[in-house]
C-alpha atoms as a PDB file:
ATOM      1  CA  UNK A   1     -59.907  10.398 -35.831  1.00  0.00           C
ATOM      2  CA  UNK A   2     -57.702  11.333 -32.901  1.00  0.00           C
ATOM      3  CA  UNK A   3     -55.255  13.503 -31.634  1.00  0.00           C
ATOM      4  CA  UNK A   4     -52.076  12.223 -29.468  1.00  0.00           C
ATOM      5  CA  UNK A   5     -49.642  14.754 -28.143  1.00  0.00           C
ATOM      6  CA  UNK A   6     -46.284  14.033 -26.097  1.00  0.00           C
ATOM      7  CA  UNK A   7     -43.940  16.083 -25.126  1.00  0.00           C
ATOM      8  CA  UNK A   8     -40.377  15.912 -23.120  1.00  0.00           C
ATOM      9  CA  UNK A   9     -38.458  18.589 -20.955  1.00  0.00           C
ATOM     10  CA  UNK A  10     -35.564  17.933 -18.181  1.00  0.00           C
ATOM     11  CA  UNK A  11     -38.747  17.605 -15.907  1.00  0.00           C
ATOM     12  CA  UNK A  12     -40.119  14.731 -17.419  1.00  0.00           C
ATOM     13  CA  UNK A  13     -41.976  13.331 -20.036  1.00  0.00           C
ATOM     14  CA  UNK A  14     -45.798  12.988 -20.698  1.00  0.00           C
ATOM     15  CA  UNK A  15     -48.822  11.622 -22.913  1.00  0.00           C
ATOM     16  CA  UNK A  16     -52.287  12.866 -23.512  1.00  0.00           C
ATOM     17  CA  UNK A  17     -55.061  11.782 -25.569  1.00  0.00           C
ATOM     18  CA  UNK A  18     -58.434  12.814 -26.719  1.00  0.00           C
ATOM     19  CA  UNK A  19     -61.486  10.672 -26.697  1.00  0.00           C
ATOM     20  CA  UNK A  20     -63.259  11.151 -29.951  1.00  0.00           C
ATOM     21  CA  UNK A  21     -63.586   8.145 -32.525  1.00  0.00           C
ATOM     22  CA  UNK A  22     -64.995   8.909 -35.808  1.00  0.00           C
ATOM     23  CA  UNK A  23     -66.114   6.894 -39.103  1.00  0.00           C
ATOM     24  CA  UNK A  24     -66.977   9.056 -42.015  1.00  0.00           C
ATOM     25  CA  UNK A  25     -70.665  10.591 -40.162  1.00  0.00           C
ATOM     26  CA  UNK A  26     -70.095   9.143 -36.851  1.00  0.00           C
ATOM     27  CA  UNK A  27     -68.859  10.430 -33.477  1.00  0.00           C
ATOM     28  CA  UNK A  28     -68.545   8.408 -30.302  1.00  0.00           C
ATOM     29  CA  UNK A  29     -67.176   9.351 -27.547  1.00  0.00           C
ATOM     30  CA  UNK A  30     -64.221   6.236 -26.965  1.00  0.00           C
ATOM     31  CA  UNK A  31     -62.702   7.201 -23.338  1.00  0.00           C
ATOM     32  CA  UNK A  32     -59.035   6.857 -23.145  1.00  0.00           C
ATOM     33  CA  UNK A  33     -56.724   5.794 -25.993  1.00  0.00           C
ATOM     34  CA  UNK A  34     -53.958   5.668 -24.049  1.00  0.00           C
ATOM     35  CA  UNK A  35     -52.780   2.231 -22.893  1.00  0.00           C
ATOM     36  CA  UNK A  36     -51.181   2.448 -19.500  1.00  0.00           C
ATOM     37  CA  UNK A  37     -48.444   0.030 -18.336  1.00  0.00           C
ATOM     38  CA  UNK A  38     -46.500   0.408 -14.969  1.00  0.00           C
ATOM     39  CA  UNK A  39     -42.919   1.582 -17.552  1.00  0.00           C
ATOM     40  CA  UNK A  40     -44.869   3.034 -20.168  1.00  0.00           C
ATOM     41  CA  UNK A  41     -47.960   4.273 -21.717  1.00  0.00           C
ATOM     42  CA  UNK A  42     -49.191   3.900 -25.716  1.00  0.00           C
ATOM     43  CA  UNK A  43     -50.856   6.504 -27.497  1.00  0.00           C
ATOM     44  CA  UNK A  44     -52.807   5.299 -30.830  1.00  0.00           C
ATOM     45  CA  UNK A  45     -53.862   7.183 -33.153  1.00  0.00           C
ATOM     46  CA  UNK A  46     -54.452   4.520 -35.663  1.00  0.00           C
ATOM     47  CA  UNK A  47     -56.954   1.634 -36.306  1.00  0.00           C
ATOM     48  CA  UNK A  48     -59.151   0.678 -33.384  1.00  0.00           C
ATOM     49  CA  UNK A  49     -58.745  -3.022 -34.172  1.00  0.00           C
ATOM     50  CA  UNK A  50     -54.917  -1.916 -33.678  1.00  0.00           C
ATOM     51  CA  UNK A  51     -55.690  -0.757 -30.580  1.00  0.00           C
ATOM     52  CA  UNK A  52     -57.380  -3.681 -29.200  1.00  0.00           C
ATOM     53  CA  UNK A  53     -54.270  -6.055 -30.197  1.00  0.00           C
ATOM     54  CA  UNK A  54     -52.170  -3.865 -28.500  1.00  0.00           C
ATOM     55  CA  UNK A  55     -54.530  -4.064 -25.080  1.00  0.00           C
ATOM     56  CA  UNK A  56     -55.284  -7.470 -25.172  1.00  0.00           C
ATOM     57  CA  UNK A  57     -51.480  -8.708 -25.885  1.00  0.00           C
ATOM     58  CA  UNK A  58     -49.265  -9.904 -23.117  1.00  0.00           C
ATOM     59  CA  UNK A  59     -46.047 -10.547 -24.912  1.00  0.00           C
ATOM     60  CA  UNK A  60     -45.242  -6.750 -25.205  1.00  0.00           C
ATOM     61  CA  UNK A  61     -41.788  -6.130 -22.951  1.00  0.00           C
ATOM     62  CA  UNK A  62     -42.387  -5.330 -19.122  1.00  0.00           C
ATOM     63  CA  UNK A  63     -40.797  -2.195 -19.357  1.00  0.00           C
ATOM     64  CA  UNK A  64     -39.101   0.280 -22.454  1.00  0.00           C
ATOM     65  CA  UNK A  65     -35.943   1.343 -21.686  1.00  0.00           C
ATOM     66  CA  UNK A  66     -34.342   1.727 -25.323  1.00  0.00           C
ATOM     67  CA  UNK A  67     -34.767   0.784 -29.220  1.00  0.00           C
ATOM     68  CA  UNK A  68     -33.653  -2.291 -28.331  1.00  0.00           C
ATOM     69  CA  UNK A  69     -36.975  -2.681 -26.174  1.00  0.00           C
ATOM     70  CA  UNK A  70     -39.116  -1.047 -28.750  1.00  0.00           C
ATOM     71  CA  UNK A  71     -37.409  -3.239 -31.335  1.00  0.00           C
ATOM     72  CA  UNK A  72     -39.200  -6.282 -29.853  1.00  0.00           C
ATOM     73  CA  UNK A  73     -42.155  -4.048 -29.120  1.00  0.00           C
ATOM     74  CA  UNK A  74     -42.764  -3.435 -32.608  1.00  0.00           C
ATOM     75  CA  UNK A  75     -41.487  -7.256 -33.471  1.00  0.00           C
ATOM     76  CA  UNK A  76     -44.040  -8.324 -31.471  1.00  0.00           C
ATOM     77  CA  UNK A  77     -47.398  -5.970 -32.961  1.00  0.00           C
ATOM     78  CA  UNK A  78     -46.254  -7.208 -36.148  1.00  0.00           C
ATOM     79  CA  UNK A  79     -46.440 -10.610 -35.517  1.00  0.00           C
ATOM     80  CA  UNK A  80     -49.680 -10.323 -33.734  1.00  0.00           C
ATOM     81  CA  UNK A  81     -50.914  -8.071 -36.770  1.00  0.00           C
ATOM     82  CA  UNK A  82     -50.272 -10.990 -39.120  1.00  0.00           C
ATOM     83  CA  UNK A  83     -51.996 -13.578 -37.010  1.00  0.00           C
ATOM     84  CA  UNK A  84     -55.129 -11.459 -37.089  1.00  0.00           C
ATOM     85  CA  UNK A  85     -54.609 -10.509 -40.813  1.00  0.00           C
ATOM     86  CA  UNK A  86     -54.233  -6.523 -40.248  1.00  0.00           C
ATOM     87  CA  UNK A  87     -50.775  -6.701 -42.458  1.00  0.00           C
ATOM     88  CA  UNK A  88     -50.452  -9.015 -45.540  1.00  0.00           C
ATOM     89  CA  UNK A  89     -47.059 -10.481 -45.553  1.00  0.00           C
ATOM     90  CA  UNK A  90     -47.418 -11.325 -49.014  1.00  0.00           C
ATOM     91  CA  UNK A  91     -47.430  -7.818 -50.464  1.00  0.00           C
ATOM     92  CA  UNK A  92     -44.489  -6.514 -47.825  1.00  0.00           C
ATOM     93  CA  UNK A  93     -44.428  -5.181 -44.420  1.00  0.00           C
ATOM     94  CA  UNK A  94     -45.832  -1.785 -45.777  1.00  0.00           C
ATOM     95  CA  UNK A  95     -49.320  -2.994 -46.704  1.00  0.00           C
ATOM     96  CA  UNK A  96     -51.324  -3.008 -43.807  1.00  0.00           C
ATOM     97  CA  UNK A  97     -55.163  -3.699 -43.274  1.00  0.00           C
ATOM     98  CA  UNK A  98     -55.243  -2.138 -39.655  1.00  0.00           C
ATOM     99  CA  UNK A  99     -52.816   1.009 -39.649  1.00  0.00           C
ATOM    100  CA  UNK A 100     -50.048   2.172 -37.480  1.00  0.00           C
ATOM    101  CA  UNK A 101     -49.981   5.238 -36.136  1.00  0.00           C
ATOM    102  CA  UNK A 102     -48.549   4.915 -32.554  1.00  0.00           C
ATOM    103  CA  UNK A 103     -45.954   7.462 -29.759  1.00  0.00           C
ATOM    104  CA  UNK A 104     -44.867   5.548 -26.861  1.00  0.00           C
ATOM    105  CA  UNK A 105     -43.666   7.769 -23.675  1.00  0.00           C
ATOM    106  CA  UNK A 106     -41.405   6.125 -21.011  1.00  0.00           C
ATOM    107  CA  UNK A 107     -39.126   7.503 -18.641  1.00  0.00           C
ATOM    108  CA  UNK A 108     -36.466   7.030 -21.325  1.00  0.00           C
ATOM    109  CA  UNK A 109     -38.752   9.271 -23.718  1.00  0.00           C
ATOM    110  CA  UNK A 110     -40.956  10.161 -26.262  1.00  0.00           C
ATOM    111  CA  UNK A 111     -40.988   7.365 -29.577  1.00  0.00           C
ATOM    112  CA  UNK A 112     -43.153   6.419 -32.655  1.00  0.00           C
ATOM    113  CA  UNK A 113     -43.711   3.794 -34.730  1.00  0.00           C
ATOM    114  CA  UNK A 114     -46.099   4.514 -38.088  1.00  0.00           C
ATOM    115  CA  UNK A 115     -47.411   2.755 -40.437  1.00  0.00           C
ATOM    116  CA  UNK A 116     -44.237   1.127 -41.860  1.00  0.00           C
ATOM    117  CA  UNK A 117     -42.840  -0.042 -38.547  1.00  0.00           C
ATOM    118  CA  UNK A 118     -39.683   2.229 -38.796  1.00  0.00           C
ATOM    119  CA  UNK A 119     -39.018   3.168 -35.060  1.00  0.00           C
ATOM    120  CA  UNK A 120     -38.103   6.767 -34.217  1.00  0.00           C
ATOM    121  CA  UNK A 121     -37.248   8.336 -30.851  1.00  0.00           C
ATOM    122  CA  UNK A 122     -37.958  12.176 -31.226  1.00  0.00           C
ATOM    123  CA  UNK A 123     -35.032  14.228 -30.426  1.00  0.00           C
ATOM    124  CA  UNK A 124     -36.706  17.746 -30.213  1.00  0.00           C
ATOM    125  CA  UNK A 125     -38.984  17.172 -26.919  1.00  0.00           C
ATOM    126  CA  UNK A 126     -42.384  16.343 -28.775  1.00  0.00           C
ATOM    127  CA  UNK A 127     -44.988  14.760 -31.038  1.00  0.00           C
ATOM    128  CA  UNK A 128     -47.831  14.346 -32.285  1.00  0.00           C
ATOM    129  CA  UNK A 129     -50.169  11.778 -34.464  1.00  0.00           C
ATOM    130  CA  UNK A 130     -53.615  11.529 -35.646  1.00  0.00           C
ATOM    131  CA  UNK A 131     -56.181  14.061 -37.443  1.00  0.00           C
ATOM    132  CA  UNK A 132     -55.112  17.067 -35.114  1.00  0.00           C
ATOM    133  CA  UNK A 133     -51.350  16.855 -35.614  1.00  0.00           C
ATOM    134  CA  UNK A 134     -50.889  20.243 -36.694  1.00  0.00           C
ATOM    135  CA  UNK A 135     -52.360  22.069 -34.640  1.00  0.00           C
ATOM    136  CA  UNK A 136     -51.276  20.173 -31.874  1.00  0.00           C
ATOM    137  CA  UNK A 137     -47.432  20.569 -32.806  1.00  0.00           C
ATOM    138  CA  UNK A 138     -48.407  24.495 -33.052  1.00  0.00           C
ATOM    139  CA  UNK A 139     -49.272  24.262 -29.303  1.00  0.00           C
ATOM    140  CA  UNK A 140     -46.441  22.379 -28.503  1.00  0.00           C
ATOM    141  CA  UNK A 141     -43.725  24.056 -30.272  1.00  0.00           C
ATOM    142  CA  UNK A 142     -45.208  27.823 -28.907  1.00  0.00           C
ATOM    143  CA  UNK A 143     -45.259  26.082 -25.622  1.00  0.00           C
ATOM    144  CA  UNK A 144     -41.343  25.347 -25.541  1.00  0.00           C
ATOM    145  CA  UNK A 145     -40.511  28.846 -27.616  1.00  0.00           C
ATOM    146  CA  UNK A 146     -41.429  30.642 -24.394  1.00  0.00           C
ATOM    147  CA  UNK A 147     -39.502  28.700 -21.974  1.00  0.00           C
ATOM    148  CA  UNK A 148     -42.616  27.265 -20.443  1.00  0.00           C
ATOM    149  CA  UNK A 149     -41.904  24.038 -18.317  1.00  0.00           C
ATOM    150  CA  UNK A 150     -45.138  22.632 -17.279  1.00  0.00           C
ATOM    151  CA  UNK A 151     -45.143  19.202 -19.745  1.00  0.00           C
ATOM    152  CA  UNK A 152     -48.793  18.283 -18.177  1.00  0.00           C
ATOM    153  CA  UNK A 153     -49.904  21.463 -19.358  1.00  0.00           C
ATOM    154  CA  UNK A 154     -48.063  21.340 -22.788  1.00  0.00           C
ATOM    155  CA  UNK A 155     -50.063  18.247 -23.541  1.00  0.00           C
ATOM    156  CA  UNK A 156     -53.326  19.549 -22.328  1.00  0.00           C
ATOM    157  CA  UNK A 157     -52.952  22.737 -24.119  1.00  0.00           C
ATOM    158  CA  UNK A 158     -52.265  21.106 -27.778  1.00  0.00           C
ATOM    159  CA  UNK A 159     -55.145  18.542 -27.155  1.00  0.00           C
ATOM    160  CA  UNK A 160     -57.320  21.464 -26.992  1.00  0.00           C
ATOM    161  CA  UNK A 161     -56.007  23.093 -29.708  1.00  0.00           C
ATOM    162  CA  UNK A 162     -57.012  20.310 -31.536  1.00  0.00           C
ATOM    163  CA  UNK A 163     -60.227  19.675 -30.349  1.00  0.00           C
ATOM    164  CA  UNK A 164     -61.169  23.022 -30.847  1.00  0.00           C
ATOM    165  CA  UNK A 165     -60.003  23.716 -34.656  1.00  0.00           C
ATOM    166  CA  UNK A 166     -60.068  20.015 -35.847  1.00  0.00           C
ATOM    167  CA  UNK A 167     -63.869  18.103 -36.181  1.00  0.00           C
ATOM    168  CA  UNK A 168     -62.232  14.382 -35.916  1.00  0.00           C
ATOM    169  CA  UNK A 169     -61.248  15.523 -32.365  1.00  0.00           C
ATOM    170  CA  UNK A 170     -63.349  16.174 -29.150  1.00  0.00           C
ATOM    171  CA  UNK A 171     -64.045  14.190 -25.746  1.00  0.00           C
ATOM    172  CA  UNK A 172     -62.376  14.326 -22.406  1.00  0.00           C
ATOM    173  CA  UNK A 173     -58.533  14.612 -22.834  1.00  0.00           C
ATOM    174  CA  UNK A 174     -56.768  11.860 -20.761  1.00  0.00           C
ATOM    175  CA  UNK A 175     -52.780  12.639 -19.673  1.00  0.00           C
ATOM    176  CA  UNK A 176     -50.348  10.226 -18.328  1.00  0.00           C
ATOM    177  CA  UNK A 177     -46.339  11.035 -17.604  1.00  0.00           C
ATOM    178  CA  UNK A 178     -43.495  10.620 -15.373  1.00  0.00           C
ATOM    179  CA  UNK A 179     -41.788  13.217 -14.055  1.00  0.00           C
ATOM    180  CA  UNK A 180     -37.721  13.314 -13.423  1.00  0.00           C
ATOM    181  CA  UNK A 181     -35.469  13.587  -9.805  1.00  0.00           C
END
């Protein structure tokens, strides 16, 4: 399991992950499951085999600047998600083999995409996927109730909320984020 955590302010917007994979009894320790692109960075949360279509893929856009961007994004796993037989388009776009669980931070914010493809950008400055969820959305949401402003630390904070009340999280934390003029 996993715990992602973004989060958005005027100052900018950033990503951090944990690095704890786990299968039923089994820990390892996974490094980053962030994917970092020069206009973007991908935080999954969701299938590993997911994960490495979404590294190994070059027909993802350059850069996400909009839905319409994340439109093709998500177009595009599909597709690749069929070819490798992770979704069966027989029984509909919501059966999936490998799941979904993704947030996306760019410049132009903070978006997900789940296990049914829908497309959300998140309006109220953060989110969260994976085992620790809760807790991290705890962190997050005390975090911006007192005014704080430091998004880096945001992140870091809820990935250690999680790590330290949830057992499918643990590791290094890995952050990513661009800050605004």
């Amino acid at each position: 399991m996993t715990i992602i955590a973004a989060y958005e302010n005027k100052d900018g917007v950033w990503i951090a992950s944990d690095s704890r994979g786990s299968t039923n009894f089994v820990k390892w320790d996974l490094g980053t499951k962030l994917i970092y692109e020069e206009n973007y960075t991908i935080g999954n949360a969701g299938s590993y085999r997911t994960f490495d279509l979404i590294r190994e893929c070059n027909d993802f856009p350059e850069q996400i600047r909009d839905l319409d961007d994340l439109r093709e994004f998500r177009d595009n796993l599909r597709e690749i998600m069929l070819e490798d037989g992770g979704a069966s388009e027989a029984q509909g776009p919501e059966t999936l083999i490998h799941s979904v669980d993704i947030i996306i931070v760019s410049p132009a914010g903070i978006f997900d995409i789940s296990n049914d493809y829908q497309i959300h950008q998140i309006q109220h400055g953060y989110a969260a996927c994976g085992s620790g969820t809760e807790l991290a959305l705890g962190s997050m949401i005390t975090f911006k109730n007192t005014n704080q402003t430091d998004g880096y630390e945001a992140v870091r904070l809820a990935c250690e909320a999680a790590i330290a009340h949830s057992c499918g999280c643990g590791g290094d934390i890995y952050i990513d984020g661009w800050e605004r003029d």
